[in-house]
C-alpha atoms as a PDB file:
ATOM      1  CA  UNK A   1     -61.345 -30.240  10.452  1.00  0.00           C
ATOM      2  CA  UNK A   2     -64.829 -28.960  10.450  1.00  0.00           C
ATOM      3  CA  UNK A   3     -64.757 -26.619  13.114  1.00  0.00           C
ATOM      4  CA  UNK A   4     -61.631 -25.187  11.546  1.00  0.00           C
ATOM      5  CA  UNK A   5     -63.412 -25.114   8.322  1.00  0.00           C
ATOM      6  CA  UNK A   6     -66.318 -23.010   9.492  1.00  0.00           C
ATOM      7  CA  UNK A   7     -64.938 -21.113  11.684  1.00  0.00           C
ATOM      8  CA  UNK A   8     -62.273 -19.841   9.377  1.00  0.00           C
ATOM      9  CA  UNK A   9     -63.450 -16.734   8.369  1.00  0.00           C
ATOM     10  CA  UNK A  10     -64.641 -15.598  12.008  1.00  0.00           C
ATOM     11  CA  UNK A  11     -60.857 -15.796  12.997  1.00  0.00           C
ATOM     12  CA  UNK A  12     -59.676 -14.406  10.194  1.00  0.00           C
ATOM     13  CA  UNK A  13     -62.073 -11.741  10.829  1.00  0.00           C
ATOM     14  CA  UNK A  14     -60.676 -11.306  14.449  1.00  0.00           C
ATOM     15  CA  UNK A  15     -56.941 -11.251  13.397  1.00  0.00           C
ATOM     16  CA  UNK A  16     -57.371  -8.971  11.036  1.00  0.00           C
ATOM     17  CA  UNK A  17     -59.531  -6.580  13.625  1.00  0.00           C
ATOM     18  CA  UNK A  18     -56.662  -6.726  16.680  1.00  0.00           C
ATOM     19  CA  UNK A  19     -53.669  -6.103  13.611  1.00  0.00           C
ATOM     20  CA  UNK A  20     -55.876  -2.882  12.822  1.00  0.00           C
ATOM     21  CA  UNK A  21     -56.386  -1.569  15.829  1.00  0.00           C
ATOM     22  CA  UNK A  22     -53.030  -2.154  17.391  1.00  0.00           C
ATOM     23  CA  UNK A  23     -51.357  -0.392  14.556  1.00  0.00           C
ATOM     24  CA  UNK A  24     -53.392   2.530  13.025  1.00  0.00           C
ATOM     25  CA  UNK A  25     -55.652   5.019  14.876  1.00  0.00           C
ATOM     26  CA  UNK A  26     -59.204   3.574  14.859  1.00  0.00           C
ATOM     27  CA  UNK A  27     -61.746   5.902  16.059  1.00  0.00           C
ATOM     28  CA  UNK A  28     -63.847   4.735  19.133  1.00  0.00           C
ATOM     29  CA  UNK A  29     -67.325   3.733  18.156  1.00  0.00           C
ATOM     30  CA  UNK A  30     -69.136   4.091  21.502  1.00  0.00           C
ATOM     31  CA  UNK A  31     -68.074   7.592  21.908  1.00  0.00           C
ATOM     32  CA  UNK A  32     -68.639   8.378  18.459  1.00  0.00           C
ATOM     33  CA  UNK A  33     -72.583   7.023  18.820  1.00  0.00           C
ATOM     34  CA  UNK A  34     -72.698   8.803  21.781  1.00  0.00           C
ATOM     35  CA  UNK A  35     -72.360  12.174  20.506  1.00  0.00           C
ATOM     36  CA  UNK A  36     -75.086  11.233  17.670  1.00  0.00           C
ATOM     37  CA  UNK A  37     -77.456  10.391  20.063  1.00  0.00           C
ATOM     38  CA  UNK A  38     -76.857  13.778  21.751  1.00  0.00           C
ATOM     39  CA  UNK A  39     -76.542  15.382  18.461  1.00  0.00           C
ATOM     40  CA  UNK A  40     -79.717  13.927  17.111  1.00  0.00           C
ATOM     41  CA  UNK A  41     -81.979  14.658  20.818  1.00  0.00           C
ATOM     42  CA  UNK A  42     -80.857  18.304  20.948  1.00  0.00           C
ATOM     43  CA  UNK A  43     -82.436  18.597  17.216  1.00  0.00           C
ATOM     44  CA  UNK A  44     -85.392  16.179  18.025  1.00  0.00           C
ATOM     45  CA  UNK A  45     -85.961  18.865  20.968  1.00  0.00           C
ATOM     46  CA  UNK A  46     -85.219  21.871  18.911  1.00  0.00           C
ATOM     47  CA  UNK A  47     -87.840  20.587  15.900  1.00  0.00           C
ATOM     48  CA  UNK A  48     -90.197  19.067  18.058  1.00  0.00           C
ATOM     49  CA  UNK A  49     -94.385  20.549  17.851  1.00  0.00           C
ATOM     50  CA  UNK A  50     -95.654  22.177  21.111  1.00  0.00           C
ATOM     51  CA  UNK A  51     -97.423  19.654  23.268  1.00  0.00           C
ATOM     52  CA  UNK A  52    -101.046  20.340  23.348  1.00  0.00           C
ATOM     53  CA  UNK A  53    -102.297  20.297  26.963  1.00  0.00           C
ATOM     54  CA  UNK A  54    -105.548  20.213  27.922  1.00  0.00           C
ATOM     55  CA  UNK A  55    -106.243  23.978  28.629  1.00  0.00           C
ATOM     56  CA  UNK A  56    -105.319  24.251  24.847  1.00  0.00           C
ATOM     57  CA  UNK A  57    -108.218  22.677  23.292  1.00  0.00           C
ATOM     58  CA  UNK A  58    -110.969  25.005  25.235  1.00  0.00           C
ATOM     59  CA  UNK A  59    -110.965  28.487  23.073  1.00  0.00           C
ATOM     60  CA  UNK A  60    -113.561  29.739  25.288  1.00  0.00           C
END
């Protein structure tokens, strides 16, 4: 009866999860996070500061 006990809301959890996404349209996460992570590197590049090499620094 323990297991059961603490356990409980972990299969509950995972019931509930497969009855949602067998009936309603649940977005995919993985693809969603992928095109973030694009999103948010083509603005990182776009935003970033010039690199300062080392032919910069001399202003001779």
């Amino acid at each position: 009866m323990g297991i059961i006990r603490s356990c409980f809301s972990f299969i509950l959890g995972t019931v509930c999860g497969v009855y949602v996404a067998q009936n309603y349209k649940v977005p995919n996460i993985r693809k969603l996070a992928d095109t973030a992570m694009v999103m948010a590197k083509h603005v990182e590049e776009q935003y970033r500061k010039p690199k300062k090499g080392k032919d910069d620094d001399n202003y001779d």
